[in-house]
PDB file of N, CA and C in Angstrom:
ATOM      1  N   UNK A   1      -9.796   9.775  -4.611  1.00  0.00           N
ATOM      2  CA  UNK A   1     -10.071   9.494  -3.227  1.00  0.00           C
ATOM      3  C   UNK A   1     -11.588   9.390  -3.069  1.00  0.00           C
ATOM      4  N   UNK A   2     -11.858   8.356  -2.478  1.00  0.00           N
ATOM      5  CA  UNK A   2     -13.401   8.050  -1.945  1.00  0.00           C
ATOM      6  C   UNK A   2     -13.575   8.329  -0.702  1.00  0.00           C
ATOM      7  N   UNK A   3     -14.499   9.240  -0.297  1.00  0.00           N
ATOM      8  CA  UNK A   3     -15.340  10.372  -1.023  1.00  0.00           C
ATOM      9  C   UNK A   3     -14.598  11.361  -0.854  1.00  0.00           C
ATOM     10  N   UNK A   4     -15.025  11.840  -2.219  1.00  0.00           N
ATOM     11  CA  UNK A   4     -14.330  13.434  -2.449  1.00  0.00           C
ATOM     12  C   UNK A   4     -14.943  14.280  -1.222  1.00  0.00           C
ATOM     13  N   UNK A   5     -14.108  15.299  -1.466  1.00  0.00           N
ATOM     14  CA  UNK A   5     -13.970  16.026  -0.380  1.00  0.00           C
ATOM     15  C   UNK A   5     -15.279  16.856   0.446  1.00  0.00           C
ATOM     16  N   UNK A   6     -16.432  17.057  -0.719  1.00  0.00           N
ATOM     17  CA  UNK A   6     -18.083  17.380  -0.537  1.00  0.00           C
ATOM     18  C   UNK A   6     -18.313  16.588  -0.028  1.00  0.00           C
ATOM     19  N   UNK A   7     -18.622  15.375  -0.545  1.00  0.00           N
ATOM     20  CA  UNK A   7     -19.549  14.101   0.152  1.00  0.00           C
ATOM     21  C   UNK A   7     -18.983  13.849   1.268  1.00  0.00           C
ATOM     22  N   UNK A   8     -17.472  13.886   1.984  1.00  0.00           N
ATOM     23  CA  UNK A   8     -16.679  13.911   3.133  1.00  0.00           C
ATOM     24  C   UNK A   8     -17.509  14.435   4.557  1.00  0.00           C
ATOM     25  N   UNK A   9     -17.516  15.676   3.783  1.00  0.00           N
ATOM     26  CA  UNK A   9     -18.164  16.826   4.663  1.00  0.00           C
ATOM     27  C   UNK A   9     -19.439  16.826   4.710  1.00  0.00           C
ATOM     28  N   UNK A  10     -20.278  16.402   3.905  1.00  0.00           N
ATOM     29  CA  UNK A  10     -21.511  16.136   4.564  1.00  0.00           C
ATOM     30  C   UNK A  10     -21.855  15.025   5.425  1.00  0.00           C
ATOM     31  N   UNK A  11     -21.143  14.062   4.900  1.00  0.00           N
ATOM     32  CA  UNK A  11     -20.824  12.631   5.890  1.00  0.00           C
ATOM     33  C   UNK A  11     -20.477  12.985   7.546  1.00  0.00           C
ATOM     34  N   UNK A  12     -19.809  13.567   7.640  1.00  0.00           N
ATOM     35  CA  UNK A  12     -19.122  13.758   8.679  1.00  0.00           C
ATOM     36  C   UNK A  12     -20.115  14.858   9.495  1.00  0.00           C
ATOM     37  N   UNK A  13     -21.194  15.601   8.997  1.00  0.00           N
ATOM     38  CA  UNK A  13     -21.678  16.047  10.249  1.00  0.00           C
ATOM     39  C   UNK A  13     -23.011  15.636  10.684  1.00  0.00           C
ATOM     40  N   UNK A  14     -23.127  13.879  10.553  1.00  0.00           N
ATOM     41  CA  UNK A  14     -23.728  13.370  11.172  1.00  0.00           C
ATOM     42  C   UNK A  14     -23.054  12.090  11.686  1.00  0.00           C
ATOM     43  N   UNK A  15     -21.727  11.772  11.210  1.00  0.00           N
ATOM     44  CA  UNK A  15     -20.873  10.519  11.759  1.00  0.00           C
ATOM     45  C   UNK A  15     -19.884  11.234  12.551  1.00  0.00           C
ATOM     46  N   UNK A  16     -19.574  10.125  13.230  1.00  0.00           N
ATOM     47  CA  UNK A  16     -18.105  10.410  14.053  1.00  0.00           C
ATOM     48  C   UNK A  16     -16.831   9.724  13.212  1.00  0.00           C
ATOM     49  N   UNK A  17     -17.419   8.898  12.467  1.00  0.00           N
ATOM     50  CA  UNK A  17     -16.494   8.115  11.637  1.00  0.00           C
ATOM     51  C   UNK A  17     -16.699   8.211  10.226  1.00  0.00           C
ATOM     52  N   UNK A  18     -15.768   8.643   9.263  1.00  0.00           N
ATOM     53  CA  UNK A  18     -16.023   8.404   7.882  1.00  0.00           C
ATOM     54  C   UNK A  18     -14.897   7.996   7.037  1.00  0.00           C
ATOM     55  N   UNK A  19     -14.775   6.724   6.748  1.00  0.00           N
ATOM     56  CA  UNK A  19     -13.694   5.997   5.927  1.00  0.00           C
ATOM     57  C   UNK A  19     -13.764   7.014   4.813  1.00  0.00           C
ATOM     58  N   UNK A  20     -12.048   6.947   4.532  1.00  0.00           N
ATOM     59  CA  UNK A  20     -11.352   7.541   3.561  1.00  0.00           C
ATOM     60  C   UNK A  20     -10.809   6.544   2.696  1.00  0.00           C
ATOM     61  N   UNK A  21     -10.861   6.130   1.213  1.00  0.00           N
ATOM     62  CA  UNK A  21     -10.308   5.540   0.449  1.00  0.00           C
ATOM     63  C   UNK A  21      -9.568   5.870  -0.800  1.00  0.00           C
ATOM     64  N   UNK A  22      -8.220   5.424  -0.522  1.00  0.00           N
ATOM     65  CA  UNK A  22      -7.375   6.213  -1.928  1.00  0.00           C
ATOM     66  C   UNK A  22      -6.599   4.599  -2.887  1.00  0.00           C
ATOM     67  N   UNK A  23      -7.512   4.250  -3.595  1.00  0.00           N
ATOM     68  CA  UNK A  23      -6.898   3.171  -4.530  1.00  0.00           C
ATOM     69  C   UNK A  23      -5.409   4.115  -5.534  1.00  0.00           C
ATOM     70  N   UNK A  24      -4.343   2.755  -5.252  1.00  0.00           N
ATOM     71  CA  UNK A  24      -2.887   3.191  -6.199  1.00  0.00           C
ATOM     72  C   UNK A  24      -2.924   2.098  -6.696  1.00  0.00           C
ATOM     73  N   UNK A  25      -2.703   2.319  -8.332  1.00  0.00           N
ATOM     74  CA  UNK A  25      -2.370   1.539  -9.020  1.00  0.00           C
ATOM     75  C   UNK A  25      -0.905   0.690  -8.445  1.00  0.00           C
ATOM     76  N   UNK A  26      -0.779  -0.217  -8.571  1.00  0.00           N
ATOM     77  CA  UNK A  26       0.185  -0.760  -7.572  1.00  0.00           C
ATOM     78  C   UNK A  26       1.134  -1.325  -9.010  1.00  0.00           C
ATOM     79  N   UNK A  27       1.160  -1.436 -10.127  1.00  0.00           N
ATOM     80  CA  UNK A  27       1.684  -1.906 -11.291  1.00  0.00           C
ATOM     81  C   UNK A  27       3.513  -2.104 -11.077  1.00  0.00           C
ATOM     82  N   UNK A  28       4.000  -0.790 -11.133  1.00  0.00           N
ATOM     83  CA  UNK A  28       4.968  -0.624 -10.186  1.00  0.00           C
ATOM     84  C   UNK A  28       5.514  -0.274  -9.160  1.00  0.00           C
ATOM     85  N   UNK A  29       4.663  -0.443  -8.376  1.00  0.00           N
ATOM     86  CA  UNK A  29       4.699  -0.577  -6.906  1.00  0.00           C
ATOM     87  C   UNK A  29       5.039  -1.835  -6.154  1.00  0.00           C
ATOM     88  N   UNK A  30       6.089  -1.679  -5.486  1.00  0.00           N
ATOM     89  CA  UNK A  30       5.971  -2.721  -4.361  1.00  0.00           C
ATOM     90  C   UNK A  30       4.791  -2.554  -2.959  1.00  0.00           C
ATOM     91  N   UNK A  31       4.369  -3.127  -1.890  1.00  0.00           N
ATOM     92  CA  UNK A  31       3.851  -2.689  -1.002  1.00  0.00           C
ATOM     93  C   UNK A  31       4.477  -1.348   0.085  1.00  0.00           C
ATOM     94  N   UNK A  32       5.480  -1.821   0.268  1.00  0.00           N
ATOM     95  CA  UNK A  32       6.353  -0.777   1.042  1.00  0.00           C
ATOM     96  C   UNK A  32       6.572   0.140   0.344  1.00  0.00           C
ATOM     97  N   UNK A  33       7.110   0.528  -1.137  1.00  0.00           N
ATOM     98  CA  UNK A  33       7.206   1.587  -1.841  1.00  0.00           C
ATOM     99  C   UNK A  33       5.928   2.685  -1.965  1.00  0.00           C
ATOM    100  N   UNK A  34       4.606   1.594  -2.016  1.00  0.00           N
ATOM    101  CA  UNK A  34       3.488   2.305  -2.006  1.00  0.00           C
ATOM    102  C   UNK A  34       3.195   2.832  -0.462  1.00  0.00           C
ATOM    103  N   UNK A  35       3.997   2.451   0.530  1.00  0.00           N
ATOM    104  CA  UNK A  35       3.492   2.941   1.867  1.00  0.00           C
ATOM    105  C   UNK A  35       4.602   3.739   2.021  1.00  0.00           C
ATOM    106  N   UNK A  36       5.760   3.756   1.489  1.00  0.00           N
ATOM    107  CA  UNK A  36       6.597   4.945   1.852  1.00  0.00           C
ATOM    108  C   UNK A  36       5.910   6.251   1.404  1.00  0.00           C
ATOM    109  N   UNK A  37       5.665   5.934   0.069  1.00  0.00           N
ATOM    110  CA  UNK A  37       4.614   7.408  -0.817  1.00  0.00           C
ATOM    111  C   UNK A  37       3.818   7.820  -0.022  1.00  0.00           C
ATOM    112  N   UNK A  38       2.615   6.891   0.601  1.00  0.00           N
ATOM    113  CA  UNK A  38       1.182   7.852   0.982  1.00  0.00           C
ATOM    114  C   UNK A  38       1.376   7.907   2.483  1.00  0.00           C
ATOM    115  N   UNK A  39       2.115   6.916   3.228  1.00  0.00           N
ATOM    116  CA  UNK A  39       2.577   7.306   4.759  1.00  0.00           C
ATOM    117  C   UNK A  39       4.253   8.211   5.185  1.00  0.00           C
ATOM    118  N   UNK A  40       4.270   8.804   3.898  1.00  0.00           N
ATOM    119  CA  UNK A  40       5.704   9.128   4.187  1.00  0.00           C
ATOM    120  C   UNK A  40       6.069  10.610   5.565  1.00  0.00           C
ATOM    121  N   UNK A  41       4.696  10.888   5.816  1.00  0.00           N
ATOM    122  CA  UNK A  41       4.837  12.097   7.047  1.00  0.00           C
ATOM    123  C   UNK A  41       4.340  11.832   8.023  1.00  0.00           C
ATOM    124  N   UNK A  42       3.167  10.712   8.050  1.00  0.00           N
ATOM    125  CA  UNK A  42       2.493  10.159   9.304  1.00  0.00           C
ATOM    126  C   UNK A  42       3.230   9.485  10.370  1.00  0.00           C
ATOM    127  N   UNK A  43       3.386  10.238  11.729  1.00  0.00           N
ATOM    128  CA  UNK A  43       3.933   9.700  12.724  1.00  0.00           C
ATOM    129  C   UNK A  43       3.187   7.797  12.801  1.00  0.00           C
ATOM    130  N   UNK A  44       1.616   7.590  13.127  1.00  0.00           N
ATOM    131  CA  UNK A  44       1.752   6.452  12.974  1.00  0.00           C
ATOM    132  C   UNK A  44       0.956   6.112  11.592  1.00  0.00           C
ATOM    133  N   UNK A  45       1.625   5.248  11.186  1.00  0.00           N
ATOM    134  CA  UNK A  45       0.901   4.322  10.614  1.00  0.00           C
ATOM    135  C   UNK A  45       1.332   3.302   9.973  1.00  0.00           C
ATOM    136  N   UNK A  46       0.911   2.417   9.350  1.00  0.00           N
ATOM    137  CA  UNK A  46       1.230   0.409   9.386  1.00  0.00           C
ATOM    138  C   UNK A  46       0.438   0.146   7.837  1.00  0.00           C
ATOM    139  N   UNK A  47       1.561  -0.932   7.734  1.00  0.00           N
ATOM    140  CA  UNK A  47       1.579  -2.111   6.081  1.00  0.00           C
ATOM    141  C   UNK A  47       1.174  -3.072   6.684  1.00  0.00           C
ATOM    142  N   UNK A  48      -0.078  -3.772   6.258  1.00  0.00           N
ATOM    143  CA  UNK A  48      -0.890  -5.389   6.445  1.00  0.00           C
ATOM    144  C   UNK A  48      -0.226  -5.786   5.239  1.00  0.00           C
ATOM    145  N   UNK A  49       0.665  -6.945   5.203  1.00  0.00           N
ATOM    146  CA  UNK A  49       0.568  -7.595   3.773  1.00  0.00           C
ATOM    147  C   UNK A  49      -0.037  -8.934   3.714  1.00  0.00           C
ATOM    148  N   UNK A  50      -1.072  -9.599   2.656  1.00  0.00           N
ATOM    149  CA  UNK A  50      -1.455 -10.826   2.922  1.00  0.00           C
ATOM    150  C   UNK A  50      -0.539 -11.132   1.825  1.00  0.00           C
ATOM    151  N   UNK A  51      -0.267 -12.593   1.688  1.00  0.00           N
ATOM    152  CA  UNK A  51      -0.058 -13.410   0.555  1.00  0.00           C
ATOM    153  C   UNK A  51      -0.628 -14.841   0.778  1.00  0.00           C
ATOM    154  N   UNK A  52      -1.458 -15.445  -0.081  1.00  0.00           N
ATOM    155  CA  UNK A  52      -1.787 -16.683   0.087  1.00  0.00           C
ATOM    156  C   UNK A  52      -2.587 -17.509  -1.466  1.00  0.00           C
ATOM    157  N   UNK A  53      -1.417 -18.266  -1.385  1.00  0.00           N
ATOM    158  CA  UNK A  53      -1.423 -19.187  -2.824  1.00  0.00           C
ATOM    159  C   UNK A  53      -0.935 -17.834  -3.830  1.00  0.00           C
ATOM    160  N   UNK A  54      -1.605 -17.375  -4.858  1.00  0.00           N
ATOM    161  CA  UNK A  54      -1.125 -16.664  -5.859  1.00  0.00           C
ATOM    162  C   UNK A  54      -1.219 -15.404  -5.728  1.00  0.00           C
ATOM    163  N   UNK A  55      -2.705 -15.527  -4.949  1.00  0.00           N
ATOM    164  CA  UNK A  55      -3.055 -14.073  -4.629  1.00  0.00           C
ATOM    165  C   UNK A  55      -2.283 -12.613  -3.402  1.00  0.00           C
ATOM    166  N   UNK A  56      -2.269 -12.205  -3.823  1.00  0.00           N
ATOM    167  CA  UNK A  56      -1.935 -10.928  -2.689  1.00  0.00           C
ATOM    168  C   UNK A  56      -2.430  -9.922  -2.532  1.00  0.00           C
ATOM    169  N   UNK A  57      -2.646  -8.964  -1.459  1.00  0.00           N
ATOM    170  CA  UNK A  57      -3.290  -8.101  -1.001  1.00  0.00           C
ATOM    171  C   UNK A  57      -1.833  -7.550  -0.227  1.00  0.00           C
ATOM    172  N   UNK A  58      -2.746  -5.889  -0.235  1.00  0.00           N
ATOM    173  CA  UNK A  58      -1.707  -4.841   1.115  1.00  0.00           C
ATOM    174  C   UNK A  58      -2.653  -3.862   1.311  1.00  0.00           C
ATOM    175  N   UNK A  59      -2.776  -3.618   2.904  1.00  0.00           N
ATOM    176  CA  UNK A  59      -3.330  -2.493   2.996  1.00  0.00           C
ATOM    177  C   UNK A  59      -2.665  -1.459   3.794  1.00  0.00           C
ATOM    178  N   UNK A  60      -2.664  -0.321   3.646  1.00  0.00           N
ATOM    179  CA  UNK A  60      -1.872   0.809   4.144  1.00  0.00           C
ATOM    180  C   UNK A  60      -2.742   1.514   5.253  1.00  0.00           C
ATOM    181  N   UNK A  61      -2.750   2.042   6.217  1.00  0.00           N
ATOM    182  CA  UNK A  61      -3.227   2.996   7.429  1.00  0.00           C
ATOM    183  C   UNK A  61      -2.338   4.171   7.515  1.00  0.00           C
ATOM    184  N   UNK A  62      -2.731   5.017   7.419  1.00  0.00           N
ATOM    185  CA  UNK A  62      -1.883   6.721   7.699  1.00  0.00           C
ATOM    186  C   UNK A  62      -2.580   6.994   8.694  1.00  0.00           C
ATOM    187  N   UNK A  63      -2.249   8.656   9.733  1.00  0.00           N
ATOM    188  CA  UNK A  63      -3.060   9.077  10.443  1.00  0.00           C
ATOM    189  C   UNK A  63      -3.946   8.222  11.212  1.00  0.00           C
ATOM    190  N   UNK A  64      -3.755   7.332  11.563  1.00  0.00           N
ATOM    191  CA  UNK A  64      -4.495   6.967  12.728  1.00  0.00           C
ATOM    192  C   UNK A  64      -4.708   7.346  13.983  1.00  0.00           C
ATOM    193  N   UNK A  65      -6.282   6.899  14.218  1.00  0.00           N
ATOM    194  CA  UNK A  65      -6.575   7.206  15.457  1.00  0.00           C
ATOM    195  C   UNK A  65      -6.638   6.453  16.396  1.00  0.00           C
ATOM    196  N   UNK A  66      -6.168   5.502  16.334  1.00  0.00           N
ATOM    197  CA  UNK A  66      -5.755   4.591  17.805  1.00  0.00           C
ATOM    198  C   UNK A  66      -4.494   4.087  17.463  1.00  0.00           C
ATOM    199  N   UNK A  67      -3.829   3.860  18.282  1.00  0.00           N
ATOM    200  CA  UNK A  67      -2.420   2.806  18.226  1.00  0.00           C
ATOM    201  C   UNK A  67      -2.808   1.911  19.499  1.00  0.00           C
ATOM    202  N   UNK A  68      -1.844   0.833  19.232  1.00  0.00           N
ATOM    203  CA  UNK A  68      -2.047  -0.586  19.743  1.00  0.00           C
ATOM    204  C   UNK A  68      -0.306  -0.604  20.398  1.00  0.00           C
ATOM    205  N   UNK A  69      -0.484  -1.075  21.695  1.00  0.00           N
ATOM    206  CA  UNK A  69       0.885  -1.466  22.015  1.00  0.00           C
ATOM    207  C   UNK A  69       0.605  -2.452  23.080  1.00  0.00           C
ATOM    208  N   UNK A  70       1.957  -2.758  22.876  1.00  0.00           N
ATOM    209  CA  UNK A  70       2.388  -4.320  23.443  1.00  0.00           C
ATOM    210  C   UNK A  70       2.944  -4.097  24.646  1.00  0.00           C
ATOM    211  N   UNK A  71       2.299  -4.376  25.641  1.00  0.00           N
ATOM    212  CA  UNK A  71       2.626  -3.758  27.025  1.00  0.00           C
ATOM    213  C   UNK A  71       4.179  -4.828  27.691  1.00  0.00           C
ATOM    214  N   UNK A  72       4.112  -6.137  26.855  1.00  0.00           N
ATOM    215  CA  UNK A  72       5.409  -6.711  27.384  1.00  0.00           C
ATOM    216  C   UNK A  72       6.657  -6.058  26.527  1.00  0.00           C
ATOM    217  N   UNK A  73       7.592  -5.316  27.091  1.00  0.00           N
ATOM    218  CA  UNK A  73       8.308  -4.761  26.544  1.00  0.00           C
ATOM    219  C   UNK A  73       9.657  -5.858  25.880  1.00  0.00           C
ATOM    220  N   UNK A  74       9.472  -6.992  26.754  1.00  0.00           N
ATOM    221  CA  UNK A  74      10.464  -7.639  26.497  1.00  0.00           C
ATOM    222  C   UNK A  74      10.321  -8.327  25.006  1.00  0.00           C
ATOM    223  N   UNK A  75       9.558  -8.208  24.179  1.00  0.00           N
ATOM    224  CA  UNK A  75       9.035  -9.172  23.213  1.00  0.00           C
ATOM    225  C   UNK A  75       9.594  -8.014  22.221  1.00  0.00           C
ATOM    226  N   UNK A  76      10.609  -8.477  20.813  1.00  0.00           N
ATOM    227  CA  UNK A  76      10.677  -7.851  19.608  1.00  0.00           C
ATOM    228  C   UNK A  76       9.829  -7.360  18.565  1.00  0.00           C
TER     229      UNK A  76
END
């Protein structure tokens, strides 16, 4: 995890914000498998998946601090 848990804490008592980064080997991983693992207790959090031409990307959010909602309820 980037940054360990020292550098965290010194970060943080001069930010209000300090990104947390945890690279998973994704080898056998699907995207969702890898977001069931590291979001599996977090009330919110969300899978970005890109795909475009060969390449792909996913990014995972746990613990977040804002949520986003869709005030027309009628929309799926």
């Amino acid at each position: 995890m980037i940054p360990d848990f020292k550098e965290f804490s010194r970060l943080a008592r001069s930010a209000t914000l300090v990104p947390v980064v945890k690279s998973v080997s994704a080898d056998l991983l699907t995207p969702v498998s890898a977001f069931l693992s590291i979001a599996e207790n977090e009330l919110h959090a969300f899978l970005l998946e890109s795909v475009e031409h060969v390449s792909r990307s996913a990014a995972i959010h746990a613990a977040a601090g804002a949520r986003f909602r869709d005030r027309d309820r009628t929309r799926a």
